[in-house]
PDB file of N, CA and C in Angstrom:
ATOM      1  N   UNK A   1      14.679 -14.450   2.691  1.00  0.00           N
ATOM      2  CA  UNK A   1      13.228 -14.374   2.708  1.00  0.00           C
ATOM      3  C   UNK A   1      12.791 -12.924   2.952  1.00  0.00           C
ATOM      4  N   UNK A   2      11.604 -12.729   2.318  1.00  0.00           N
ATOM      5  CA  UNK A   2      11.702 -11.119   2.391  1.00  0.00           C
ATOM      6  C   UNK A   2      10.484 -10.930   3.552  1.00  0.00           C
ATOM      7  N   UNK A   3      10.326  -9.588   4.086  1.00  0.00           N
ATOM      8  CA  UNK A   3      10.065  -9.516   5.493  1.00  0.00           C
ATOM      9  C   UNK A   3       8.602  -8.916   4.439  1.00  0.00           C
ATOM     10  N   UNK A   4       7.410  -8.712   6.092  1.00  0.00           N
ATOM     11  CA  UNK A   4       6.486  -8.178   5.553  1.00  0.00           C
ATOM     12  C   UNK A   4       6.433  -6.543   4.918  1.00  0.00           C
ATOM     13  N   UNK A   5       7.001  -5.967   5.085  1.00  0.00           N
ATOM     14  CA  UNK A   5       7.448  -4.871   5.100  1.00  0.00           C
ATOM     15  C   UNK A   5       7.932  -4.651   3.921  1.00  0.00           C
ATOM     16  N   UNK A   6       8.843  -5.712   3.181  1.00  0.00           N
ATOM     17  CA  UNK A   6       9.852  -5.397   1.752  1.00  0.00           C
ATOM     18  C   UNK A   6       8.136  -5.759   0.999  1.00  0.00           C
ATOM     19  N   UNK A   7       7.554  -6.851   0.984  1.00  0.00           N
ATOM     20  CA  UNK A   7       6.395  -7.242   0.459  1.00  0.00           C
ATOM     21  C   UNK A   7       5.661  -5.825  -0.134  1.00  0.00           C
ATOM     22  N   UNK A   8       5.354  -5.633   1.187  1.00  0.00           N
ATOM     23  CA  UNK A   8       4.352  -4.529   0.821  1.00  0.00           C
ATOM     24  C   UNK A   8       4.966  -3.481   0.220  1.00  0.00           C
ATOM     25  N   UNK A   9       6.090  -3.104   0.202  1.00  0.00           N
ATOM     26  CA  UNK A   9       6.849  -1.652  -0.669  1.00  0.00           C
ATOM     27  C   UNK A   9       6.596  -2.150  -1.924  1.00  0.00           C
ATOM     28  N   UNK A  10       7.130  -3.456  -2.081  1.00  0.00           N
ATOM     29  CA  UNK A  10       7.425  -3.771  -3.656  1.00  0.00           C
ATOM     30  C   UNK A  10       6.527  -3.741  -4.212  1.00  0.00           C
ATOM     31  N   UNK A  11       5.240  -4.465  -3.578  1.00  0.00           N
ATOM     32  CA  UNK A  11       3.879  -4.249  -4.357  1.00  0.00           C
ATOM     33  C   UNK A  11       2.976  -2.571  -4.397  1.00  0.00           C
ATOM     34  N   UNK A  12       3.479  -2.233  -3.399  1.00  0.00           N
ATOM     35  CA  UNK A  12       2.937  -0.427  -4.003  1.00  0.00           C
ATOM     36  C   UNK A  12       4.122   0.040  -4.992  1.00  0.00           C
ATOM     37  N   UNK A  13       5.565  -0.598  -4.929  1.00  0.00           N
ATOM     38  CA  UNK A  13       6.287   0.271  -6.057  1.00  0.00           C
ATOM     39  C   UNK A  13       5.843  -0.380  -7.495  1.00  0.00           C
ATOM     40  N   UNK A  14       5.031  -1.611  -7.256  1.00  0.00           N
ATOM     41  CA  UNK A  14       4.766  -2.543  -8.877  1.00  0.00           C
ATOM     42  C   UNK A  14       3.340  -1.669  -9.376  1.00  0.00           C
ATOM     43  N   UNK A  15       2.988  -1.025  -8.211  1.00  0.00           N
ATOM     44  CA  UNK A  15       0.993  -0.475  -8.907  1.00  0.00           C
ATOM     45  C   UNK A  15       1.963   1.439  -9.113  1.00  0.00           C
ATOM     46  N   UNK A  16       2.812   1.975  -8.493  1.00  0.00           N
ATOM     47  CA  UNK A  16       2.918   3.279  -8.390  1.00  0.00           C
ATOM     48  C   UNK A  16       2.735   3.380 -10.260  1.00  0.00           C
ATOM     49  N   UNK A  17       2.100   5.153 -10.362  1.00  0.00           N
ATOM     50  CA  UNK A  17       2.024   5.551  -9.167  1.00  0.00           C
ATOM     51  C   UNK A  17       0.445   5.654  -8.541  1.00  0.00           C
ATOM     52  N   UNK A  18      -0.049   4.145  -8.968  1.00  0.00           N
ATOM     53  CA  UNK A  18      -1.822   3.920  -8.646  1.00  0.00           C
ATOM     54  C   UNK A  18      -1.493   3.852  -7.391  1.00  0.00           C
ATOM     55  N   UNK A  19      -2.949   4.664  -6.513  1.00  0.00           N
ATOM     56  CA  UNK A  19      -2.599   4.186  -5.219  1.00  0.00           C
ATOM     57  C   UNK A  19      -3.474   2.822  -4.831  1.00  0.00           C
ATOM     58  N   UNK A  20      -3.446   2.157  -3.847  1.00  0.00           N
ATOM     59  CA  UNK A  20      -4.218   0.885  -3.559  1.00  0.00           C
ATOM     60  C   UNK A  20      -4.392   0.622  -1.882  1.00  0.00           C
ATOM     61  N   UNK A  21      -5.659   0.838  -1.413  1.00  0.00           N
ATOM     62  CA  UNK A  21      -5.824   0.873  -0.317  1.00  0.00           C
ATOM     63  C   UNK A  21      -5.507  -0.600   0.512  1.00  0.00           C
ATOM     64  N   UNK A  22      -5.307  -0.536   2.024  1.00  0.00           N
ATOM     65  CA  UNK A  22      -4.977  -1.285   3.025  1.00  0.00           C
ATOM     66  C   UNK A  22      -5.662  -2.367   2.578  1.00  0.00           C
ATOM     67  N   UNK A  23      -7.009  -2.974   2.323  1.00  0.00           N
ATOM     68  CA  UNK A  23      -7.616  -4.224   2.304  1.00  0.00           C
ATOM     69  C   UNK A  23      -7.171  -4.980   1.184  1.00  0.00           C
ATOM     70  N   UNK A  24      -7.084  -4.044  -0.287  1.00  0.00           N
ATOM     71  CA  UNK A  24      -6.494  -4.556  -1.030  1.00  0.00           C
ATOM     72  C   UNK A  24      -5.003  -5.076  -0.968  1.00  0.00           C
ATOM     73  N   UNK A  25      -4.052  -4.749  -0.831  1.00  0.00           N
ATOM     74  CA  UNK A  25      -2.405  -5.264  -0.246  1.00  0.00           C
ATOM     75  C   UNK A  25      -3.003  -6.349   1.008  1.00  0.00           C
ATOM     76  N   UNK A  26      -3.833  -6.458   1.901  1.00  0.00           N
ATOM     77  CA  UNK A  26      -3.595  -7.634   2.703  1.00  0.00           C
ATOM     78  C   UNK A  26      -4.188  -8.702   1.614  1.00  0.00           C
ATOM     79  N   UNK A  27      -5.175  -8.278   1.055  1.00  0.00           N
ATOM     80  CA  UNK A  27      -5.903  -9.417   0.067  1.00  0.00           C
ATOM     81  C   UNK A  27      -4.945 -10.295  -0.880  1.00  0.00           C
ATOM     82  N   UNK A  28      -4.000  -8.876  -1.411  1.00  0.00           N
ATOM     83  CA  UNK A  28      -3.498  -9.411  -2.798  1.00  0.00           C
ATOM     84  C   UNK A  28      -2.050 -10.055  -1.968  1.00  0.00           C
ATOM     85  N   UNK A  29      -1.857  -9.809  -1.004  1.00  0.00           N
ATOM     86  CA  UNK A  29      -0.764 -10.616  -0.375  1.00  0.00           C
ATOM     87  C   UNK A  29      -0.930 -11.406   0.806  1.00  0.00           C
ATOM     88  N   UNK A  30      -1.764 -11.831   0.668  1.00  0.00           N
ATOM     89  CA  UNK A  30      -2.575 -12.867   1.538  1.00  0.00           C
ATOM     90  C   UNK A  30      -2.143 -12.822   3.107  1.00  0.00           C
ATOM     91  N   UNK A  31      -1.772 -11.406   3.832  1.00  0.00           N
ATOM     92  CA  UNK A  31      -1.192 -10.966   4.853  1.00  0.00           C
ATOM     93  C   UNK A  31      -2.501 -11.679   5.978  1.00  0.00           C
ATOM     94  N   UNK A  32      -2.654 -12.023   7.214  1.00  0.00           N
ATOM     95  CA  UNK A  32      -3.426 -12.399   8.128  1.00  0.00           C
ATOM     96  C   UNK A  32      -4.628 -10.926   8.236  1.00  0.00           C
ATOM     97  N   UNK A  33      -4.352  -9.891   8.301  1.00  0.00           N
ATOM     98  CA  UNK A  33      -5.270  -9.253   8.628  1.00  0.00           C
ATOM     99  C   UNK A  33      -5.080  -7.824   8.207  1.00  0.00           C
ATOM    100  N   UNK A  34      -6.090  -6.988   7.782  1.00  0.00           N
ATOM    101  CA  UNK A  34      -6.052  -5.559   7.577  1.00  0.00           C
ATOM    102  C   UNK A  34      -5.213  -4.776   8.087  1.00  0.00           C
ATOM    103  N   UNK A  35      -5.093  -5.063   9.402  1.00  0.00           N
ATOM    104  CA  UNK A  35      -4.304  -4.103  10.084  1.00  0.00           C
ATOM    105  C   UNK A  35      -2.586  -4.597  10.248  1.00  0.00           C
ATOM    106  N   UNK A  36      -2.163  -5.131   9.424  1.00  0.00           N
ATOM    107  CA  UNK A  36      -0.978  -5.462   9.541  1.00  0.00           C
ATOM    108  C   UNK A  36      -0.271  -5.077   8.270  1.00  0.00           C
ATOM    109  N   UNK A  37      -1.433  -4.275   7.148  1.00  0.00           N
ATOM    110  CA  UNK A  37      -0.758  -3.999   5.909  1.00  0.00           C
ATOM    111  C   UNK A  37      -0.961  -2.458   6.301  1.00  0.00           C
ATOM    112  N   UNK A  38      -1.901  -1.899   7.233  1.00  0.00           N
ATOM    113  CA  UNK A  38      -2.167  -0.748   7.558  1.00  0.00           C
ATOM    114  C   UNK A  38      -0.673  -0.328   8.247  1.00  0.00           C
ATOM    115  N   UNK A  39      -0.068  -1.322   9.351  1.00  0.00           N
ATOM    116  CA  UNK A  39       0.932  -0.727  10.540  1.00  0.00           C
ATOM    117  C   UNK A  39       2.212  -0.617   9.273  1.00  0.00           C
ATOM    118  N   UNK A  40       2.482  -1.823   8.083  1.00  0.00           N
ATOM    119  CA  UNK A  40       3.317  -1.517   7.310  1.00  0.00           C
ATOM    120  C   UNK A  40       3.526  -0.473   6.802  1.00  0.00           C
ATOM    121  N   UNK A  41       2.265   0.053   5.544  1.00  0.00           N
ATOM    122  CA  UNK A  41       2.269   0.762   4.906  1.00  0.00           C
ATOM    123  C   UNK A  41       2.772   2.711   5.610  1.00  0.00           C
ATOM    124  N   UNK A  42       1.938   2.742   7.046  1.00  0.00           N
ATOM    125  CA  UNK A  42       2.206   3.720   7.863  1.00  0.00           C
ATOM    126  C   UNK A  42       3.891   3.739   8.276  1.00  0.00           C
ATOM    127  N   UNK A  43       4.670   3.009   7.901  1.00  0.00           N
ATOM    128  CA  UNK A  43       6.121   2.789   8.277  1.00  0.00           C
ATOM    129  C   UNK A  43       6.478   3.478   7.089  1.00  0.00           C
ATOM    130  N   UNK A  44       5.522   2.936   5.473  1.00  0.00           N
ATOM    131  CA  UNK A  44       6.449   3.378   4.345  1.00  0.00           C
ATOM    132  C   UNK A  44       6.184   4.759   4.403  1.00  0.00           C
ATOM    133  N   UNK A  45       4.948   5.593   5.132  1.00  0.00           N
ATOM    134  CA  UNK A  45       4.594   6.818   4.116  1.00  0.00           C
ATOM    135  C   UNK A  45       5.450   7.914   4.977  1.00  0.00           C
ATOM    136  N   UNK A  46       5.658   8.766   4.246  1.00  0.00           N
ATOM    137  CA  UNK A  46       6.692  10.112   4.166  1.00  0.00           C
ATOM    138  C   UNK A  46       7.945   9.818   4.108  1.00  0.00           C
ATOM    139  N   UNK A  47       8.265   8.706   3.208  1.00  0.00           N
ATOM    140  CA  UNK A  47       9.813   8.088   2.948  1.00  0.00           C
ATOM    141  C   UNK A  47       9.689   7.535   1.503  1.00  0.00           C
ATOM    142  N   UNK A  48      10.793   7.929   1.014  1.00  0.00           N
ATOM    143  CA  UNK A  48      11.249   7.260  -0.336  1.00  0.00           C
ATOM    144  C   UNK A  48       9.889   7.315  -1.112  1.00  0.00           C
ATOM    145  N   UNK A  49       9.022   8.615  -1.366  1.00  0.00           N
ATOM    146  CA  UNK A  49       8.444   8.909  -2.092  1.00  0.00           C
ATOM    147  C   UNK A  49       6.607   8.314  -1.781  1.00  0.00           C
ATOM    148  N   UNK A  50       7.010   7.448  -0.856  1.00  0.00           N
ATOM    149  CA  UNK A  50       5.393   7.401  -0.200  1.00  0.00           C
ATOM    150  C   UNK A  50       4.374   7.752   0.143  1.00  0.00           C
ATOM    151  N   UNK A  51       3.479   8.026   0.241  1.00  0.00           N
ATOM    152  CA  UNK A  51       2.241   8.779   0.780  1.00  0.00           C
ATOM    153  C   UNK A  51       1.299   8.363   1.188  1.00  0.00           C
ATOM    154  N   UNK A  52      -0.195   8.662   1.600  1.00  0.00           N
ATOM    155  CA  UNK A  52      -0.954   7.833   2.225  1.00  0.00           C
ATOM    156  C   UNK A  52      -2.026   9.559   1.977  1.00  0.00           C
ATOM    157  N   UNK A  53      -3.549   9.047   1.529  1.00  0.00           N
ATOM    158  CA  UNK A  53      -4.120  10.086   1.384  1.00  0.00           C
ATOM    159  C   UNK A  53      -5.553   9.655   1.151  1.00  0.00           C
ATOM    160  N   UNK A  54      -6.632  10.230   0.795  1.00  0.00           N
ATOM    161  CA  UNK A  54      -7.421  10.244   0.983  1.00  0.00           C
ATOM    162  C   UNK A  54      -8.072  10.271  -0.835  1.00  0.00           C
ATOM    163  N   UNK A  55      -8.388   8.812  -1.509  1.00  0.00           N
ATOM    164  CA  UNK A  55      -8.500   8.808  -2.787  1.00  0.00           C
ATOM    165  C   UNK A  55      -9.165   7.945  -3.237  1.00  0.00           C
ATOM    166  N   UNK A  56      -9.348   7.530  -4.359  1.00  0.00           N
ATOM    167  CA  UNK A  56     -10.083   5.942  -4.950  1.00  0.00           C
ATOM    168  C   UNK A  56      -9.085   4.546  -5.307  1.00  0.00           C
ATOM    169  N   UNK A  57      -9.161   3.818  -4.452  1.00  0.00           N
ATOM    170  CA  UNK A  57      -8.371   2.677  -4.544  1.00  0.00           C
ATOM    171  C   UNK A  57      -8.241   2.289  -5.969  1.00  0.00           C
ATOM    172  N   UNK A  58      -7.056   1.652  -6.447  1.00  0.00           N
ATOM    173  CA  UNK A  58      -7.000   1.550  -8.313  1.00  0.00           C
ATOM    174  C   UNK A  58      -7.557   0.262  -8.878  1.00  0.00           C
ATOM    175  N   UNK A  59      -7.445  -0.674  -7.106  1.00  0.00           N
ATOM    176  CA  UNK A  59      -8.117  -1.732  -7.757  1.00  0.00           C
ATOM    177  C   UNK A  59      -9.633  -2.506  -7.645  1.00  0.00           C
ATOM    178  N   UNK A  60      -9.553  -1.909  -6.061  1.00  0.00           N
ATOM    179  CA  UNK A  60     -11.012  -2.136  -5.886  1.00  0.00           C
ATOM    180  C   UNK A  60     -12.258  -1.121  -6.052  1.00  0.00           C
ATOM    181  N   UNK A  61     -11.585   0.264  -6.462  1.00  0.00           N
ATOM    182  CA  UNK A  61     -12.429   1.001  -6.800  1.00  0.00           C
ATOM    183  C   UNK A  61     -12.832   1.937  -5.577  1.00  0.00           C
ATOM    184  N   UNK A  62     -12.956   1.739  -4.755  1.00  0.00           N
ATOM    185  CA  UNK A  62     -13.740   2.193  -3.318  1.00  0.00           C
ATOM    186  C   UNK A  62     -13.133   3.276  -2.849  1.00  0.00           C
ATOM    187  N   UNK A  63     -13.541   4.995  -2.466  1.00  0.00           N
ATOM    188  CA  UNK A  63     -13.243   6.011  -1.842  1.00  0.00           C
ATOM    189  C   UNK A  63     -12.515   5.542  -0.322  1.00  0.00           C
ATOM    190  N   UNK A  64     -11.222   5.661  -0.302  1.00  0.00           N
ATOM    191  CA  UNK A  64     -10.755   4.674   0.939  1.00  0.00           C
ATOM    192  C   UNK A  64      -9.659   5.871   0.977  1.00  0.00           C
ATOM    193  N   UNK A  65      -8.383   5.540   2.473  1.00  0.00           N
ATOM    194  CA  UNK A  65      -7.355   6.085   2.754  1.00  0.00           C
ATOM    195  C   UNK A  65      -6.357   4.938   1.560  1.00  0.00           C
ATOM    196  N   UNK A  66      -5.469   5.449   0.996  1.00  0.00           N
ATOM    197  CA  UNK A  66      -4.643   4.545  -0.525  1.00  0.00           C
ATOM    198  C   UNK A  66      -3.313   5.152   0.198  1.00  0.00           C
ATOM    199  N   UNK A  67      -2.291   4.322  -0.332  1.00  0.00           N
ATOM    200  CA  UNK A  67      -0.961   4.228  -0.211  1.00  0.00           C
ATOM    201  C   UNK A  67      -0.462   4.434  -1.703  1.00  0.00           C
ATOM    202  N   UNK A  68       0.644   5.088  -2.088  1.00  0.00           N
ATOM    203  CA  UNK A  68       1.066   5.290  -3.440  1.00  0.00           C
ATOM    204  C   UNK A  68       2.556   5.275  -2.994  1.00  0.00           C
ATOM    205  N   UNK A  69       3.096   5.021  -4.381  1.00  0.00           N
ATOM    206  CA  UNK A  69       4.682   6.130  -4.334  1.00  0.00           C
ATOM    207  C   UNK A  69       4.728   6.712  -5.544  1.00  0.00           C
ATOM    208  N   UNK A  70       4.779   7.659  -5.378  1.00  0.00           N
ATOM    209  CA  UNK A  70       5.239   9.233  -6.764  1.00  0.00           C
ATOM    210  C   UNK A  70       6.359   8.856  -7.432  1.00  0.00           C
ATOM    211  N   UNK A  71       5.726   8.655  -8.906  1.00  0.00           N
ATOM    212  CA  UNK A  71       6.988   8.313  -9.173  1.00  0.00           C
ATOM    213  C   UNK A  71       7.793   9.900  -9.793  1.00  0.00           C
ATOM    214  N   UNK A  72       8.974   9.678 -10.187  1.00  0.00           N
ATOM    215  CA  UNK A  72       9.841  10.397 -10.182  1.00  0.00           C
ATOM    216  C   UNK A  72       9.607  11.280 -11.526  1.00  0.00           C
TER     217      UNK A  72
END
């Protein structure tokens, strides 16, 4: 069973290299609450090509903090 953590990589490595902010990943993975895709995503960024920055979410559109991974 995959942990919350593999969840959320796989789905920023399925949008990279769109980024997609915190509300969107709890939404689209039906996680309990905002801040639990926030504490994830802050685990993935500055590893294995991650980041976290200050941009327009790809799916909801909205000037937000977004999670990406660069692709190669």
């Amino acid at each position: 069973m995959a942990t919350v953590l593999d969840m959320v990589r796989g789905f920023v490595e399925r949008l990279s290299p769109e980024p997609v902010c915190d509300d969107c990943i709890a939404e689209r993975l039906r996680l309990s609450d905002t801040s639990l895709a926030n504490k994830k995503v802050r685990e993935l960024a500055g590893s294995g090509g991650f980041e976290r920055e200050q941009n327009i979410c790809s799916l909801c559109g909205a000037p937000r903090i977004v999670t990406r991974r660069r692709t190669r």
